[in-house]
PDB file of N, CA and C in Angstrom:
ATOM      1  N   UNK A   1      10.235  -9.668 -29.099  1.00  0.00           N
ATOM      2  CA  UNK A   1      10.374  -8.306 -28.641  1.00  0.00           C
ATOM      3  C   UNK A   1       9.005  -7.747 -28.254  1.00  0.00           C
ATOM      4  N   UNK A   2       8.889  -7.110 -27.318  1.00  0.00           N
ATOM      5  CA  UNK A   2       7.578  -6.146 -26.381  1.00  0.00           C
ATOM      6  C   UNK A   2       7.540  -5.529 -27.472  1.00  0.00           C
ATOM      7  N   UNK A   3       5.699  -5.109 -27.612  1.00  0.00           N
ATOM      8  CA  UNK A   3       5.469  -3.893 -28.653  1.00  0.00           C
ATOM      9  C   UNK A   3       5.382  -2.881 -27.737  1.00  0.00           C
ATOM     10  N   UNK A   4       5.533  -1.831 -28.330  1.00  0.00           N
ATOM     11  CA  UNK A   4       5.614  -0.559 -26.921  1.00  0.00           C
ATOM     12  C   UNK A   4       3.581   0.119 -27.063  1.00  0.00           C
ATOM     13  N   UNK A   5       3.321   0.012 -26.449  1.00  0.00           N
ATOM     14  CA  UNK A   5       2.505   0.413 -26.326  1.00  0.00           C
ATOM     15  C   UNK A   5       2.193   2.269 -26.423  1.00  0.00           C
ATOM     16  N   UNK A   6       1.280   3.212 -27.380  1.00  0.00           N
ATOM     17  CA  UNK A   6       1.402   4.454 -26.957  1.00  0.00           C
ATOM     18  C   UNK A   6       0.465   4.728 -25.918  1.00  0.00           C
ATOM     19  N   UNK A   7       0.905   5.748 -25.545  1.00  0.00           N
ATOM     20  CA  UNK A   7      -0.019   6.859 -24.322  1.00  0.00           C
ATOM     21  C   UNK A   7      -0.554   7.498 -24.912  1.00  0.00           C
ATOM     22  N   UNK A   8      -1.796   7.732 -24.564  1.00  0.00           N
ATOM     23  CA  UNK A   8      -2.764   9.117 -24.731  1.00  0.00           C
ATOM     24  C   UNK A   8      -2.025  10.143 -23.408  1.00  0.00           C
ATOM     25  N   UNK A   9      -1.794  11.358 -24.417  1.00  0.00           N
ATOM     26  CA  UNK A   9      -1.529  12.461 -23.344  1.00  0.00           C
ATOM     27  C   UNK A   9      -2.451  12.760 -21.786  1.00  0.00           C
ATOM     28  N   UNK A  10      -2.126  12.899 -21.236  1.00  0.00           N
ATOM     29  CA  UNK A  10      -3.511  13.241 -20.300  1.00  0.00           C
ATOM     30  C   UNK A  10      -3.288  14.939 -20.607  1.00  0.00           C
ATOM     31  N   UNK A  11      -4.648  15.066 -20.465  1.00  0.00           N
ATOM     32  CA  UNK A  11      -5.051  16.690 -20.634  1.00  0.00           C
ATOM     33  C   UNK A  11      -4.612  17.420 -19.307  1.00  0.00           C
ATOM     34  N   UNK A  12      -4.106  18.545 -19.262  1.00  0.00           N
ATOM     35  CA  UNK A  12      -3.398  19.560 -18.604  1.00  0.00           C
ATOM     36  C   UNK A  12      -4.827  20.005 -18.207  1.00  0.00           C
ATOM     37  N   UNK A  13      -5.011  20.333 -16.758  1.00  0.00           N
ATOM     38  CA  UNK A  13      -5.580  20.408 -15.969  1.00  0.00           C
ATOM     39  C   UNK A  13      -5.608  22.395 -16.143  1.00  0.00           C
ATOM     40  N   UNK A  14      -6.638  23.441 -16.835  1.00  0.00           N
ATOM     41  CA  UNK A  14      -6.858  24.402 -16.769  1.00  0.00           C
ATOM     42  C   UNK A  14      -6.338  25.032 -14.774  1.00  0.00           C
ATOM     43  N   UNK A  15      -5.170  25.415 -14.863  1.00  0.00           N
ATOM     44  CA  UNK A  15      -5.084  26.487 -13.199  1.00  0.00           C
ATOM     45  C   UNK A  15      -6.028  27.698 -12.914  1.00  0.00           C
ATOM     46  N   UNK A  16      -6.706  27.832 -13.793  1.00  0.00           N
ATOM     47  CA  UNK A  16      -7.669  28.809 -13.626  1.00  0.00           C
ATOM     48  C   UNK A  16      -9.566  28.345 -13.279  1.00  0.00           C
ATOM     49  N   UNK A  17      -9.339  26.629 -13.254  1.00  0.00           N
ATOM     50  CA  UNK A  17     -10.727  26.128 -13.189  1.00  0.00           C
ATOM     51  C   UNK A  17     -10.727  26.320 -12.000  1.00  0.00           C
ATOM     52  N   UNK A  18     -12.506  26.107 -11.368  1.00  0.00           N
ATOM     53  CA  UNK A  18     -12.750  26.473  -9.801  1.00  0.00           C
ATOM     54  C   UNK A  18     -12.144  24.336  -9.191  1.00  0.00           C
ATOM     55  N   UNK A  19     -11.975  24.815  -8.034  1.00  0.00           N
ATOM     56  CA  UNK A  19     -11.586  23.991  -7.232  1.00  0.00           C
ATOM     57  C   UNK A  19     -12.604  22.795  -6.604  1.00  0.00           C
ATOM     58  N   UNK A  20     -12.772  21.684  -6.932  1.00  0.00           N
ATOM     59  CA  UNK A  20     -13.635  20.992  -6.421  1.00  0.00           C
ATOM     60  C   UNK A  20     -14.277  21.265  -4.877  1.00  0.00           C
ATOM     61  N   UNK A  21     -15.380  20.653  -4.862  1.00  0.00           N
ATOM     62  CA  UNK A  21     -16.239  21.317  -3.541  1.00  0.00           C
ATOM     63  C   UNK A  21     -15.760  19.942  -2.550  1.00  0.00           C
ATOM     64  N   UNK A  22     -15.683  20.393  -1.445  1.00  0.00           N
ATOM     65  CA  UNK A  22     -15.020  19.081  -0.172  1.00  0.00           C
ATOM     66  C   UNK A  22     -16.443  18.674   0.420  1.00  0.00           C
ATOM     67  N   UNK A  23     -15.994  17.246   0.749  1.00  0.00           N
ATOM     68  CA  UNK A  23     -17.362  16.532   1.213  1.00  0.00           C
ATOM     69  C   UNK A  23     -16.995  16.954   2.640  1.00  0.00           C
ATOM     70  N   UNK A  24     -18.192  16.353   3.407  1.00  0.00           N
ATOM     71  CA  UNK A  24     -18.435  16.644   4.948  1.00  0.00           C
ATOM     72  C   UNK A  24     -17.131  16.096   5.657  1.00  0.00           C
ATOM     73  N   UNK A  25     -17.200  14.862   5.281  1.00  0.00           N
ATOM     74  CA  UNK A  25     -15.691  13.967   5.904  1.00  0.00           C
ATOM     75  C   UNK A  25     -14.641  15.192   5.717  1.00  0.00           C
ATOM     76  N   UNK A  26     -14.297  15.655   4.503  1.00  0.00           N
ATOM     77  CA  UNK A  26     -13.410  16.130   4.432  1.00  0.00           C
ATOM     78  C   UNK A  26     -13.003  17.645   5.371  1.00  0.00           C
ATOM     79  N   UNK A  27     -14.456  18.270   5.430  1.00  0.00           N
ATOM     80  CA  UNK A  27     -14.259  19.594   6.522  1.00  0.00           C
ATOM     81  C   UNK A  27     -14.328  18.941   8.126  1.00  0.00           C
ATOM     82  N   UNK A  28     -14.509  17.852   8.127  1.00  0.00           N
ATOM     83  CA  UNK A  28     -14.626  17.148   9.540  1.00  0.00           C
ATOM     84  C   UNK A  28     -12.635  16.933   9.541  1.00  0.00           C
ATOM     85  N   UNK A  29     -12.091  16.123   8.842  1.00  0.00           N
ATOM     86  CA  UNK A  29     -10.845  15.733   8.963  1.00  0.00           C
ATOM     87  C   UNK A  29      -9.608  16.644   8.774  1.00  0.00           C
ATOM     88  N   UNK A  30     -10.258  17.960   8.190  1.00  0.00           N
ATOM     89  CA  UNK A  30      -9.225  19.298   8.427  1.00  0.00           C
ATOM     90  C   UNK A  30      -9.304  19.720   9.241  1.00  0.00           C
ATOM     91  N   UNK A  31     -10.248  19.544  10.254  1.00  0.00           N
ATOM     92  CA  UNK A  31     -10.622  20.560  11.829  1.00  0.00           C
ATOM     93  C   UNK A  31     -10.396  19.953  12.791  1.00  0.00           C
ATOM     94  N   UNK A  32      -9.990  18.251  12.944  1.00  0.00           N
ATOM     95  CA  UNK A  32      -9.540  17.407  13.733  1.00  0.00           C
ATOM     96  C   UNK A  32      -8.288  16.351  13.491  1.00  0.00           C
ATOM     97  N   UNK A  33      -7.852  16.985  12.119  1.00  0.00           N
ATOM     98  CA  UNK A  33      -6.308  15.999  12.018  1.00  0.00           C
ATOM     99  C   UNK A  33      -5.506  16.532  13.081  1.00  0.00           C
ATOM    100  N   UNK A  34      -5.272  18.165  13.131  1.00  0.00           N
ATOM    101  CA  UNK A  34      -4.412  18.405  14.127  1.00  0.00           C
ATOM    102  C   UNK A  34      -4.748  18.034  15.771  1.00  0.00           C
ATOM    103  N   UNK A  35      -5.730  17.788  16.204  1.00  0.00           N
ATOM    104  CA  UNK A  35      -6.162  17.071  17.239  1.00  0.00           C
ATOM    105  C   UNK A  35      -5.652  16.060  17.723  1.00  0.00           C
ATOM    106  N   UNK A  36      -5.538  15.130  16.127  1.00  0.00           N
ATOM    107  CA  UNK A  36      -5.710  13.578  16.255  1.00  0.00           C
ATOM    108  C   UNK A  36      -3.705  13.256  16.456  1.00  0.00           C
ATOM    109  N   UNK A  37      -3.276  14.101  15.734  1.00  0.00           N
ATOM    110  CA  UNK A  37      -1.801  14.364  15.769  1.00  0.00           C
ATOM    111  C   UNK A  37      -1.118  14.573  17.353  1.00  0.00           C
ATOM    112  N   UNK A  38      -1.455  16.140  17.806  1.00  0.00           N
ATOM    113  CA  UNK A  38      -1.489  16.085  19.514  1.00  0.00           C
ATOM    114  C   UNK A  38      -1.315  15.349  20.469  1.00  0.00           C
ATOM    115  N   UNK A  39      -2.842  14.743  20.525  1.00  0.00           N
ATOM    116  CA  UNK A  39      -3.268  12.987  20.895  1.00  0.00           C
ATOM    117  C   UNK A  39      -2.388  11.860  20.763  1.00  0.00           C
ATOM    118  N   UNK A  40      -1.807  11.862  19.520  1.00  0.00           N
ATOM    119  CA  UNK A  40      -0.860  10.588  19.479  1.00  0.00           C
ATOM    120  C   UNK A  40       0.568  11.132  19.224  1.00  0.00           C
ATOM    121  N   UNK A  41       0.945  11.519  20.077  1.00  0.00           N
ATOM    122  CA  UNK A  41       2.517  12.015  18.879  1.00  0.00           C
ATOM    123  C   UNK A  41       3.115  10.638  18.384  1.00  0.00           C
ATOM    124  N   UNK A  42       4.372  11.111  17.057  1.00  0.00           N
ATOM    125  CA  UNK A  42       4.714  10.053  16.572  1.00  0.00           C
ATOM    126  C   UNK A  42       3.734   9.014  15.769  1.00  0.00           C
ATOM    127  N   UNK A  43       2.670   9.502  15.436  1.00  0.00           N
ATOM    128  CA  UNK A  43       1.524   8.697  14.774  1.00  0.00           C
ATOM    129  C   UNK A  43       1.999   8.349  13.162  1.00  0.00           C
ATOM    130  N   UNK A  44       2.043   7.761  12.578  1.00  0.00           N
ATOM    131  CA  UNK A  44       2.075   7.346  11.160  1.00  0.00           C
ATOM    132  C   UNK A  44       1.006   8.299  10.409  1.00  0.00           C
ATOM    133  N   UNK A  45       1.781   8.868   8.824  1.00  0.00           N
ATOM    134  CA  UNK A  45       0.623   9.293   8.078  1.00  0.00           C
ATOM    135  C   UNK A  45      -0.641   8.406   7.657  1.00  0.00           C
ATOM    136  N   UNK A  46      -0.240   7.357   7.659  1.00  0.00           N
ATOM    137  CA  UNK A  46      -1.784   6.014   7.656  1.00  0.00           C
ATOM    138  C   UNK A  46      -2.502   5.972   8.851  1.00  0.00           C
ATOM    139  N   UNK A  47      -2.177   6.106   9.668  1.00  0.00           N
ATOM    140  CA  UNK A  47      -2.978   5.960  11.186  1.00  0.00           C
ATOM    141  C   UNK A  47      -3.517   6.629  11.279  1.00  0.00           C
ATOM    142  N   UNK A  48      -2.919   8.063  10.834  1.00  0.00           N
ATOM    143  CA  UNK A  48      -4.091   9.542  11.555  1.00  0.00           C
ATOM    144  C   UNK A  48      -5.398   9.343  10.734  1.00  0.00           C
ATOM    145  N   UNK A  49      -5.120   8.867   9.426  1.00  0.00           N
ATOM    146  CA  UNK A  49      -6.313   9.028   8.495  1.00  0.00           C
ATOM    147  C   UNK A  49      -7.271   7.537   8.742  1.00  0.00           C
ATOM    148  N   UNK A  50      -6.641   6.873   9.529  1.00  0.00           N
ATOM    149  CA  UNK A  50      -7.514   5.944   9.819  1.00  0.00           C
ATOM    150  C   UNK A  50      -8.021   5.983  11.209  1.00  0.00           C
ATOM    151  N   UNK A  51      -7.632   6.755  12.285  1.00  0.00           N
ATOM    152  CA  UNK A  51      -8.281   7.399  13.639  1.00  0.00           C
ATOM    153  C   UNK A  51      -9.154   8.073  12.934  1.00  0.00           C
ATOM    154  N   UNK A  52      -9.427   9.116  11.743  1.00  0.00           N
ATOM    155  CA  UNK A  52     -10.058  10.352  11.313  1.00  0.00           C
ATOM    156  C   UNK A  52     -11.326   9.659  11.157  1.00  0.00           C
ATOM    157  N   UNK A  53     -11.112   8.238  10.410  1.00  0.00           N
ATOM    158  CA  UNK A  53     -12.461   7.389   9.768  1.00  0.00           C
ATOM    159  C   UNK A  53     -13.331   7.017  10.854  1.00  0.00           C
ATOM    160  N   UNK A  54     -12.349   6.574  11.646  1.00  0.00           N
ATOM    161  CA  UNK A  54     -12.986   5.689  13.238  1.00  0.00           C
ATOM    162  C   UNK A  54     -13.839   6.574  13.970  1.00  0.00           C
ATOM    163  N   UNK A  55     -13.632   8.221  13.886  1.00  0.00           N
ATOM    164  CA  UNK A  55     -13.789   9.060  14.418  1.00  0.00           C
ATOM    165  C   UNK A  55     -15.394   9.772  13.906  1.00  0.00           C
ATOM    166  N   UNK A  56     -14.902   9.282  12.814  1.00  0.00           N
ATOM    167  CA  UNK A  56     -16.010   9.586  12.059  1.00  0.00           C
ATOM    168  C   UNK A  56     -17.688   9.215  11.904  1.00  0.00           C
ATOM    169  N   UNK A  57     -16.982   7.735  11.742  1.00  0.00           N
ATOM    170  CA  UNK A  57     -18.153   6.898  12.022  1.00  0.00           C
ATOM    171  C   UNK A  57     -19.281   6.969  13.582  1.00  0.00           C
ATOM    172  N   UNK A  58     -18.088   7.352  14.209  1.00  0.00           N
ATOM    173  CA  UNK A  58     -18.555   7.414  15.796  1.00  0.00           C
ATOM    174  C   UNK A  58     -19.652   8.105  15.652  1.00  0.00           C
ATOM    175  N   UNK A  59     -19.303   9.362  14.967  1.00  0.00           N
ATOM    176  CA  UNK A  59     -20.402  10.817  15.236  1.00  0.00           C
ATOM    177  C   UNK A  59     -21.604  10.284  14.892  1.00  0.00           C
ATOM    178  N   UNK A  60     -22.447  11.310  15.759  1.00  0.00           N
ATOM    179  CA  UNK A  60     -23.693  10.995  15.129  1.00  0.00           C
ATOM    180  C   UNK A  60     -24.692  11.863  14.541  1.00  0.00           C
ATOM    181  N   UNK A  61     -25.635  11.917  13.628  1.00  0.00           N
ATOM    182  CA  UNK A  61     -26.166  12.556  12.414  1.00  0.00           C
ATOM    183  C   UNK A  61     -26.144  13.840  13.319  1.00  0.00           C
ATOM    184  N   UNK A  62     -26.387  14.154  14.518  1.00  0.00           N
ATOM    185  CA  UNK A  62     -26.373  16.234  15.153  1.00  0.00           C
ATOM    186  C   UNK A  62     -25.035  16.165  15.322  1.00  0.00           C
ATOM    187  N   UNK A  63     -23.743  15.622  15.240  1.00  0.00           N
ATOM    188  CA  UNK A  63     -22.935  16.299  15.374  1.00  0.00           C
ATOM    189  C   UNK A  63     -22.239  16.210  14.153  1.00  0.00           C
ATOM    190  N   UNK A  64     -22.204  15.401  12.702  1.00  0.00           N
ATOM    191  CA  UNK A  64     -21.833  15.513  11.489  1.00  0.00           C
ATOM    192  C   UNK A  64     -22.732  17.087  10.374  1.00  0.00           C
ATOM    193  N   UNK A  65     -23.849  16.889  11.438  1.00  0.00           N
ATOM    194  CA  UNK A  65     -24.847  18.012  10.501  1.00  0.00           C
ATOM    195  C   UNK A  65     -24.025  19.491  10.552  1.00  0.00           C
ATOM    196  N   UNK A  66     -23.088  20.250  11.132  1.00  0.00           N
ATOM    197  CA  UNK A  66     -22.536  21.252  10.338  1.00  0.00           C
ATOM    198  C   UNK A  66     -21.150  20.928   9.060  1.00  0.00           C
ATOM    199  N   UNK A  67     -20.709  19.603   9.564  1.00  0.00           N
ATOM    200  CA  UNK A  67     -19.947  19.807   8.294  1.00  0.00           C
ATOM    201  C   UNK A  67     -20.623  19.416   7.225  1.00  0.00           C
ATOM    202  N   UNK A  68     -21.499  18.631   7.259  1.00  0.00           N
ATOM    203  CA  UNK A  68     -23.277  18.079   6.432  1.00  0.00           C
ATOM    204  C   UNK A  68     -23.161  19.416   5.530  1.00  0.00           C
ATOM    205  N   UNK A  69     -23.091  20.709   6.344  1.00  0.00           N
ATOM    206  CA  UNK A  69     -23.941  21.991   6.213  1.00  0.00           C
ATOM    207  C   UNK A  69     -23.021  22.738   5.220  1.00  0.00           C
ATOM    208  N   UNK A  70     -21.641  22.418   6.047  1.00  0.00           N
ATOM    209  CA  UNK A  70     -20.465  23.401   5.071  1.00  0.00           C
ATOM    210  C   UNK A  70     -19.968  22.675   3.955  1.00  0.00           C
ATOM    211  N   UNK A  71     -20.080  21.163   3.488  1.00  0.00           N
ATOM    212  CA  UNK A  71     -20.191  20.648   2.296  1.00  0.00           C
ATOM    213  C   UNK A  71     -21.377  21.161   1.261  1.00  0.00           C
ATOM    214  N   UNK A  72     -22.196  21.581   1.794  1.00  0.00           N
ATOM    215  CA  UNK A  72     -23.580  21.406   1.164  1.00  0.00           C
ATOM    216  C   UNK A  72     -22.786  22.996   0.647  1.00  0.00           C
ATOM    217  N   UNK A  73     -22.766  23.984   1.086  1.00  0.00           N
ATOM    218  CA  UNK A  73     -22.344  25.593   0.734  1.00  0.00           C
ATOM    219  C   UNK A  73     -21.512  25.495  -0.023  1.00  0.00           C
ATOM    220  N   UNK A  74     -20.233  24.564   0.188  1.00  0.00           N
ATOM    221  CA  UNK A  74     -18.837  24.587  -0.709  1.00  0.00           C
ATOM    222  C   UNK A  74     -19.996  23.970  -1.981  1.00  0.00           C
ATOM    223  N   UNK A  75     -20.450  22.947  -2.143  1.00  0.00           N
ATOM    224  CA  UNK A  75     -20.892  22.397  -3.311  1.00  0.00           C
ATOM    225  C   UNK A  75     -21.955  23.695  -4.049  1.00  0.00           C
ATOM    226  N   UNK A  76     -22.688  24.647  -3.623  1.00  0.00           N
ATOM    227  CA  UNK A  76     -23.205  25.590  -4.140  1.00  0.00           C
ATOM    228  C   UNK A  76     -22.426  26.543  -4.398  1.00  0.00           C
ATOM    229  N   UNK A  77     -21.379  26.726  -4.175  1.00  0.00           N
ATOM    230  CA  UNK A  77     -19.713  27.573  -4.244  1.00  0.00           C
ATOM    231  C   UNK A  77     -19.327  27.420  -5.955  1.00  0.00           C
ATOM    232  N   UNK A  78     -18.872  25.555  -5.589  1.00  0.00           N
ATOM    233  CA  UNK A  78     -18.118  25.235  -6.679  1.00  0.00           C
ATOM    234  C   UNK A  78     -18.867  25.194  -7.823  1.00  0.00           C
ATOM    235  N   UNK A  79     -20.482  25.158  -7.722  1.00  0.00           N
ATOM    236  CA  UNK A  79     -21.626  25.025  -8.590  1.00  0.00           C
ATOM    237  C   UNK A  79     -21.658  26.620  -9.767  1.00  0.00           C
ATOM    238  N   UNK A  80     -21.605  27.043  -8.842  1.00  0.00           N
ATOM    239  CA  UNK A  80     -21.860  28.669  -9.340  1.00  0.00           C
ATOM    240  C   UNK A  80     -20.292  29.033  -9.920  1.00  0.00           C
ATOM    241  N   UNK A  81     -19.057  28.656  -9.627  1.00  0.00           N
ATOM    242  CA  UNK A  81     -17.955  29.117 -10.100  1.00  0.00           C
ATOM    243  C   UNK A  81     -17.771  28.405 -11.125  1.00  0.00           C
ATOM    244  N   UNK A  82     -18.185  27.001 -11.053  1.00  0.00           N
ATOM    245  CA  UNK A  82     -17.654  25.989 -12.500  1.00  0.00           C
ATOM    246  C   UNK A  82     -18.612  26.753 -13.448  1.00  0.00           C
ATOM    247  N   UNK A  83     -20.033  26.882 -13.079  1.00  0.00           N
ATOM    248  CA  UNK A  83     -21.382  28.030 -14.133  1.00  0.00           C
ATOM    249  C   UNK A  83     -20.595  28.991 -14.907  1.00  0.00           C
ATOM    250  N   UNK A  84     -19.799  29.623 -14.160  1.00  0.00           N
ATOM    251  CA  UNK A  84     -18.800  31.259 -14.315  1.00  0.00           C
ATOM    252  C   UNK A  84     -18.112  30.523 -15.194  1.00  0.00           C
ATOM    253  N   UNK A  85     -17.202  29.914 -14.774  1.00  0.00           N
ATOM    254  CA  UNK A  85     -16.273  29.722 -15.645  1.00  0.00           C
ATOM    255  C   UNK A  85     -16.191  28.991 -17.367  1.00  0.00           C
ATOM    256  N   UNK A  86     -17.393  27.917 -16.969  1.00  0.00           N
ATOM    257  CA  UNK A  86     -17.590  27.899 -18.389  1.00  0.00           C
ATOM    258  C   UNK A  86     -18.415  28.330 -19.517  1.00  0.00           C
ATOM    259  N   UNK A  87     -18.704  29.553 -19.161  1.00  0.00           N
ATOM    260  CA  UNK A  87     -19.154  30.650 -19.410  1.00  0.00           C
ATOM    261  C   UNK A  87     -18.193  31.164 -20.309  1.00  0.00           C
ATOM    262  N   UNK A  88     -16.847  31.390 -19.239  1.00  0.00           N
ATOM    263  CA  UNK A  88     -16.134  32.812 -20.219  1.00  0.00           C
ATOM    264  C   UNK A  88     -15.207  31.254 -21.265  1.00  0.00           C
ATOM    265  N   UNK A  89     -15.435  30.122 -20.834  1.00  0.00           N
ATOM    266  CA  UNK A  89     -14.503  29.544 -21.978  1.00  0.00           C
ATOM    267  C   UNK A  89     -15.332  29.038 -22.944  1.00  0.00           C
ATOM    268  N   UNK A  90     -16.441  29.767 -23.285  1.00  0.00           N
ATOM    269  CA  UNK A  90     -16.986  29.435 -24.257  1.00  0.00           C
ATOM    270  C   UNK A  90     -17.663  30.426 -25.233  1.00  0.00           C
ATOM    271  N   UNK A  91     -16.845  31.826 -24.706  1.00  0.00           N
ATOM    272  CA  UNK A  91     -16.559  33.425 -25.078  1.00  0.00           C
ATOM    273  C   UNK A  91     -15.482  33.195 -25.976  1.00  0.00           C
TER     274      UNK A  91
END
């Protein structure tokens, strides 16, 4: 007979913590999925995100440097709100 193995609970995720900060890729691939969609109708959810990569790579360092820019802000965002917040949970 199998021994059953236990689980560790996973910890419940606080809804009130700040929201992770998005990398560059990621403000690049919210501002051109719907593009990439357009472009191909009928595209697979695997394809678009693999046009997004292809797309990606293409760019080059002056045209990645504002989402470079708006990762860099979100990460001083999420810096200062995670600061806040564990602050008051330790009130």
């Amino acid at each position: 007979m199998a021994e059953r193995r236990s689980r560790t609970q996973k910890k419940k995720k606080d809804p009130n913590a700040p929201k992770r900060s998005l990398s560059a890729y990621m403000f690049f691939a919210n501002e051109t999925r719907d593009i990439v969609r357009a472009e191909n109708p009928g595209i697979a959810f695997g394809q678009v995100g693999k046009v997004l990569g292809e797309r990606w790579k293409a760019l080059s360092d002056d045209q990645k440097k504002p989402f470079e820019d708006k990762a860099e802000a979100d990460k001083k965002r999420y810096e200062l709100e995670k600061a806040e917040y564990l602050k008051t949970q330790q009130q």
